[in-house]
Every structure is written in structure tokens, then in C-alpha cells.
N, C-alpha and C. Protein backbone atom coordinates (compact mmCIF):
# COMPACT_ATOMS: atom_id res chain seq x y z
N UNK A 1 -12.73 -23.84 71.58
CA UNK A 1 -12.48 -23.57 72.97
C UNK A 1 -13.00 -24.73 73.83
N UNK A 2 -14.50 -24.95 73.95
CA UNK A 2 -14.71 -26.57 74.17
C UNK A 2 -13.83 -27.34 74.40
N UNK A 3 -13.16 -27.70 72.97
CA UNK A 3 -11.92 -28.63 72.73
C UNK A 3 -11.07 -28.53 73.55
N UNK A 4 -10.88 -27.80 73.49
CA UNK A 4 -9.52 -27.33 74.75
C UNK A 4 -9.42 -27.17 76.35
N UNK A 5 -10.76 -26.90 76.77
CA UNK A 5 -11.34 -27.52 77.78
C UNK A 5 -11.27 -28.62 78.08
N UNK A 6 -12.13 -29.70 77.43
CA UNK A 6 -11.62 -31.37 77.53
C UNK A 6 -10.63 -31.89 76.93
N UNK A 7 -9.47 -30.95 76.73
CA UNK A 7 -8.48 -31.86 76.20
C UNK A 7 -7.75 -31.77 77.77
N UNK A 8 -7.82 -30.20 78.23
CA UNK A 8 -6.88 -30.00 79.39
C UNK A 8 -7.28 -31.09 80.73
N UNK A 9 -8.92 -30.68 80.83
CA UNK A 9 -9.70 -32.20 81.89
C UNK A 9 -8.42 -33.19 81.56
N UNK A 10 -9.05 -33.97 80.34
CA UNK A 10 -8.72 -35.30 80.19
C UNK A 10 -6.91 -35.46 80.34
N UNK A 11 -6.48 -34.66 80.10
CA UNK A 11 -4.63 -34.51 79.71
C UNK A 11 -4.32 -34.73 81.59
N UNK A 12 -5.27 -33.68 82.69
CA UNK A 12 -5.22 -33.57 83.83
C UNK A 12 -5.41 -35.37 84.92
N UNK A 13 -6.84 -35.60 84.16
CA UNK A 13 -6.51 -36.88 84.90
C UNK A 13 -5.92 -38.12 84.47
N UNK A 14 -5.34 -38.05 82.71
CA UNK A 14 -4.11 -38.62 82.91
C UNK A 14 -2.69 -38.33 83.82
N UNK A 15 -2.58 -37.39 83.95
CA UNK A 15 -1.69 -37.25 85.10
C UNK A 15 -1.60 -37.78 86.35
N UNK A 16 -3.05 -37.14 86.61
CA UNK A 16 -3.36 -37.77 88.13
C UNK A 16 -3.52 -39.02 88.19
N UNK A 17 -3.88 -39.66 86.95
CA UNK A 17 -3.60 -41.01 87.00
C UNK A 17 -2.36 -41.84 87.20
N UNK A 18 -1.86 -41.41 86.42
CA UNK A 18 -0.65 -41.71 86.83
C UNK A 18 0.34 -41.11 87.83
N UNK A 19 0.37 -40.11 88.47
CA UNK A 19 0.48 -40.11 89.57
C UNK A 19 0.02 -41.09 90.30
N UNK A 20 -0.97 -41.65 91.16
CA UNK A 20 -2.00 -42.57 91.65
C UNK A 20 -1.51 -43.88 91.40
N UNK A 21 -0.92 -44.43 90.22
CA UNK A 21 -0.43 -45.80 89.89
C UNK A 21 0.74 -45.75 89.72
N UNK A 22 1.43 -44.85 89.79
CA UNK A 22 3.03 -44.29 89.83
C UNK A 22 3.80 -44.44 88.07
N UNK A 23 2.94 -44.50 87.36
CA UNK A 23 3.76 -44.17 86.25
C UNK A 23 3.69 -43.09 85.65
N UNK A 24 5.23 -42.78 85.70
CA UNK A 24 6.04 -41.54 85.27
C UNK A 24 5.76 -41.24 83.73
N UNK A 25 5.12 -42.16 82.85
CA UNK A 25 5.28 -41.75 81.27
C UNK A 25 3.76 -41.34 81.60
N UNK A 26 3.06 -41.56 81.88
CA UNK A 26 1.58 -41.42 81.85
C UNK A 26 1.44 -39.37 82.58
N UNK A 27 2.02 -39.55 83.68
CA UNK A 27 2.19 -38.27 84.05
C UNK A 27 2.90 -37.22 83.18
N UNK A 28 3.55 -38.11 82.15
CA UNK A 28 4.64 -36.57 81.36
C UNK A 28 3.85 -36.74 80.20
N UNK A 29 2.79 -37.54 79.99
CA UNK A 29 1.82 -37.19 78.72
C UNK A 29 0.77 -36.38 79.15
N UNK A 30 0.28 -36.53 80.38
CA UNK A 30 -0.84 -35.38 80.55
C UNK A 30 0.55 -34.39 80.77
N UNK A 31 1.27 -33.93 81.21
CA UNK A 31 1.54 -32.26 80.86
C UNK A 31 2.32 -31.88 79.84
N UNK A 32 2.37 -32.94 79.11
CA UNK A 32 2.46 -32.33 77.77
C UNK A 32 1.65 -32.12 77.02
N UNK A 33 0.74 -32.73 77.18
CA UNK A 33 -0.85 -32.35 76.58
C UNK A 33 -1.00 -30.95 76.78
N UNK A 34 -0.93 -30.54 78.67
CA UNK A 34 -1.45 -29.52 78.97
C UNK A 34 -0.65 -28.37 78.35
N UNK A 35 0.66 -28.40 78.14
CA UNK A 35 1.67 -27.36 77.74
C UNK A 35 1.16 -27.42 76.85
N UNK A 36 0.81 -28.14 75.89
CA UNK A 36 0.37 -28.15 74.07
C UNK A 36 -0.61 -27.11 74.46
N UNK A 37 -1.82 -27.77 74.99
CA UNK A 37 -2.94 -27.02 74.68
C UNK A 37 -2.25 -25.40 75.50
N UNK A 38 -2.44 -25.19 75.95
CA UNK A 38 -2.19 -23.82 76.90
C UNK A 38 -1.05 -22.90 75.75
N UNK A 39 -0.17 -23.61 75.07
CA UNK A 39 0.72 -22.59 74.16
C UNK A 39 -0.56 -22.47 73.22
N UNK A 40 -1.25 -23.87 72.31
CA UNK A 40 -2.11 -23.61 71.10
C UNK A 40 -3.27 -22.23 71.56
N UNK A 41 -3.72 -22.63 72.69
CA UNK A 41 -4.33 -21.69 73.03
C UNK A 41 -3.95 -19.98 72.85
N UNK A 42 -2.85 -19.94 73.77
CA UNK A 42 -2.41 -18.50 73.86
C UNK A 42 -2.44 -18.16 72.46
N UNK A 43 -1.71 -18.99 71.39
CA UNK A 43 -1.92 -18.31 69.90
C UNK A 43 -2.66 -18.03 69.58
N UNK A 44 -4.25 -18.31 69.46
CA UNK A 44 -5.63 -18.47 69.45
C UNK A 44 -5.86 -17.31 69.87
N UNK A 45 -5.58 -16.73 71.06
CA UNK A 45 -5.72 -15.58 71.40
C UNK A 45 -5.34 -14.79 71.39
N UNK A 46 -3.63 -14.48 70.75
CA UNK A 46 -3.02 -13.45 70.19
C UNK A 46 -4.04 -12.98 68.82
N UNK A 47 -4.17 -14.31 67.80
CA UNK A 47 -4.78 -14.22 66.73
C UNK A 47 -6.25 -13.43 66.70
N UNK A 48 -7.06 -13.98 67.70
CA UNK A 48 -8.45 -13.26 68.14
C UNK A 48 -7.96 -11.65 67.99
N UNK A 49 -7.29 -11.09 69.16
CA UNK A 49 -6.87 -10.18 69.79
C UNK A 49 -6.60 -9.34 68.43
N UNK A 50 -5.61 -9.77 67.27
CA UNK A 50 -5.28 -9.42 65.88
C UNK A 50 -6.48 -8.60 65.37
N UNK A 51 -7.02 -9.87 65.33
CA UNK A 51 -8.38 -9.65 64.59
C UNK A 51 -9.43 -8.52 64.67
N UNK A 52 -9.27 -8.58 65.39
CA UNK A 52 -10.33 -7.51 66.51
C UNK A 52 -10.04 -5.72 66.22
N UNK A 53 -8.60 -6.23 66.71
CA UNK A 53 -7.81 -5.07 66.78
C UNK A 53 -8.12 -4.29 64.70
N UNK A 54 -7.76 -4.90 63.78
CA UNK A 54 -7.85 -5.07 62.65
C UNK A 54 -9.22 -4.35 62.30
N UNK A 55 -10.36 -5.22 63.20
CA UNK A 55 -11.43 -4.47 62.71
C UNK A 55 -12.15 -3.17 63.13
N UNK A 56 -11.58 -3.25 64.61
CA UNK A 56 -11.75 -1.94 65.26
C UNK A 56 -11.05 -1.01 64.54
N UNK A 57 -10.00 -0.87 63.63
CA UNK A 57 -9.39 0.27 62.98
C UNK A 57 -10.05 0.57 61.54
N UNK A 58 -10.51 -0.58 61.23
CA UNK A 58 -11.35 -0.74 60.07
C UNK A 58 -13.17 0.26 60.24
N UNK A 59 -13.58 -0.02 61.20
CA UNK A 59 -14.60 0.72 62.08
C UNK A 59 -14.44 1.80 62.11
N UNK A 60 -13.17 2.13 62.85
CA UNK A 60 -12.65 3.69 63.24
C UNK A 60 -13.15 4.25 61.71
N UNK A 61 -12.18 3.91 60.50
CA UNK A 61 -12.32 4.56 59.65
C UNK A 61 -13.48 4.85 58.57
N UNK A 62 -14.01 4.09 58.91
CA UNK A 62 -15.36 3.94 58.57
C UNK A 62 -16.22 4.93 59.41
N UNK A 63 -16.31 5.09 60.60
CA UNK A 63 -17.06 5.87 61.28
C UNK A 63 -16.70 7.72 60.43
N UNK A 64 -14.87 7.86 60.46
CA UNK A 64 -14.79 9.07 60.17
C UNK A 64 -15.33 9.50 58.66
N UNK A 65 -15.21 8.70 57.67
CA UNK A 65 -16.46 8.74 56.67
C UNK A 65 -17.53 9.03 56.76
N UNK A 66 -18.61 8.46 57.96
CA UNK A 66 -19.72 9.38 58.15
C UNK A 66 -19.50 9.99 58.52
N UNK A 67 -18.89 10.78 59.32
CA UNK A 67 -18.95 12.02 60.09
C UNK A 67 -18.65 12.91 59.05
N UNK A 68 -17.93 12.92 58.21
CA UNK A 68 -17.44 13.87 57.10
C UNK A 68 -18.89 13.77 56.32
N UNK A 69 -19.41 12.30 55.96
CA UNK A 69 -20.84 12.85 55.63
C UNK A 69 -21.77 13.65 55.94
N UNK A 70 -21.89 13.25 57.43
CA UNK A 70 -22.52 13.93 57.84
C UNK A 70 -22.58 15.65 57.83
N UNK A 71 -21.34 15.49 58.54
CA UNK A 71 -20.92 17.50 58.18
C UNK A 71 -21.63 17.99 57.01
N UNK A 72 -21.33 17.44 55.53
CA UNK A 72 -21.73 17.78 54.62
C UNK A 72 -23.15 17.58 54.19
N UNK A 73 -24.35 17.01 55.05
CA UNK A 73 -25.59 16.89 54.71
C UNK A 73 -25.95 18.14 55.83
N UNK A 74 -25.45 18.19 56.89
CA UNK A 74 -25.95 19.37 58.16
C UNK A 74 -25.42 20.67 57.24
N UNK A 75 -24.43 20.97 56.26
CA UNK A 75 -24.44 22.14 55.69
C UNK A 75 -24.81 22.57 54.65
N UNK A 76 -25.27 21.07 54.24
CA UNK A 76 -27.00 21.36 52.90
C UNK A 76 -28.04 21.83 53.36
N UNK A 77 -28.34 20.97 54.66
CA UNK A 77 -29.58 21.56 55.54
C UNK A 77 -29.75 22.98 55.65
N UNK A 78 -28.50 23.73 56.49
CA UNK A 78 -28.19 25.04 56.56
C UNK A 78 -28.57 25.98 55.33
N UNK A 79 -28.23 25.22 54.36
CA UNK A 79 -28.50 26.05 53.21
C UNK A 79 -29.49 26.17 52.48
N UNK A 80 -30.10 25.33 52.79
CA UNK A 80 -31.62 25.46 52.50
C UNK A 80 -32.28 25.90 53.36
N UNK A 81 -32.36 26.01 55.17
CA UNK A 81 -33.35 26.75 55.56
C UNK A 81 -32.90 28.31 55.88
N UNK A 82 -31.63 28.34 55.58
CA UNK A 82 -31.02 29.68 55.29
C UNK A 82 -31.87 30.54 53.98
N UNK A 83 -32.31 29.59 52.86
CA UNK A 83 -32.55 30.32 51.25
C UNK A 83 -31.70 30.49 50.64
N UNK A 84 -30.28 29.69 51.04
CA UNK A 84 -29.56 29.86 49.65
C UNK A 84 -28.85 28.59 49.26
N UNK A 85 -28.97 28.41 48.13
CA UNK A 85 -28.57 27.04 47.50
C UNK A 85 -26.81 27.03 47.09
N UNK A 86 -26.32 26.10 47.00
CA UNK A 86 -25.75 25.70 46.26
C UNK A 86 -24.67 25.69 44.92
């Protein structure tokens, strides 16, 4: 992310540089820089977003495992301070 930060800076005041000295190739390399980075990016963040998503369902199911544990240790409990086993 860093990276992409100073790539966009630097891509920016090539532009403005060239804007400023009037050359036109210098200006269509900073925004093509910037289009690069800004698409690479967005992928970056679909991918994050993936990820996440992936493990939050992974979590989910994991959580409902304990809870089913759980149930089943709270109705051992029961049954023992009830007096009857098992």
C-alpha cells in the first residue's frame, strides 16, 4: 500500500510536470501510471475483501461447533447436579 502511495505522488508530479514544460508524453505517463496503480489497487481490494469474507465464514462455523459444545457440557453439568448420570 506504501508502494502505491508513492507510485501515485510520483506518477502525479510527472504529470504536473509536464504539464508545466508542456510535454504531452510526460503527462500521458503519469496517468497512466495513475490508472495502473488505481485498477492494481482496486484488485488488491476485491482480493482483501475475498479473503476476509472466506474467513469470516470459516469463524462462523467454527463458532457453531462450540456452541453445540457447549450445549453438550451445560447438559452434563445438569446431570450431575441433578444426581443422575449418564
Amino acid at each position: 500500500m506504501f508502494v502505491a502511495v508513492i507510485g501515485m505522488l510520483l506518477a502525479l508530479s510527472i504529470s504536473i510536470w509536464g504539464i508545466g514544460h508542456e510535454n504531452i508524453k510526460a503527462v500521458w505517463i503519469g496517468l497512466v501510471v495513475i490508472a495502473a496503480v488505481c485498477v492494481s489497487w482496486w484488485f488488491w481490494v476485491m482480493f482483501v475483501i475475498r479473503m476476509m469474507m472466506d474467513q469470516t465464514a470459516k469463524t462462523l462455523q467454527g463458532l457453531g461447533e462450540i456452541k453445540y459444545d457447549i450445549r453438550e457440557v451445560r447438559n452434563m453439568v445438569k446431570d450431575l447436579d441433578s444426581g443422575t448420570q449418564r
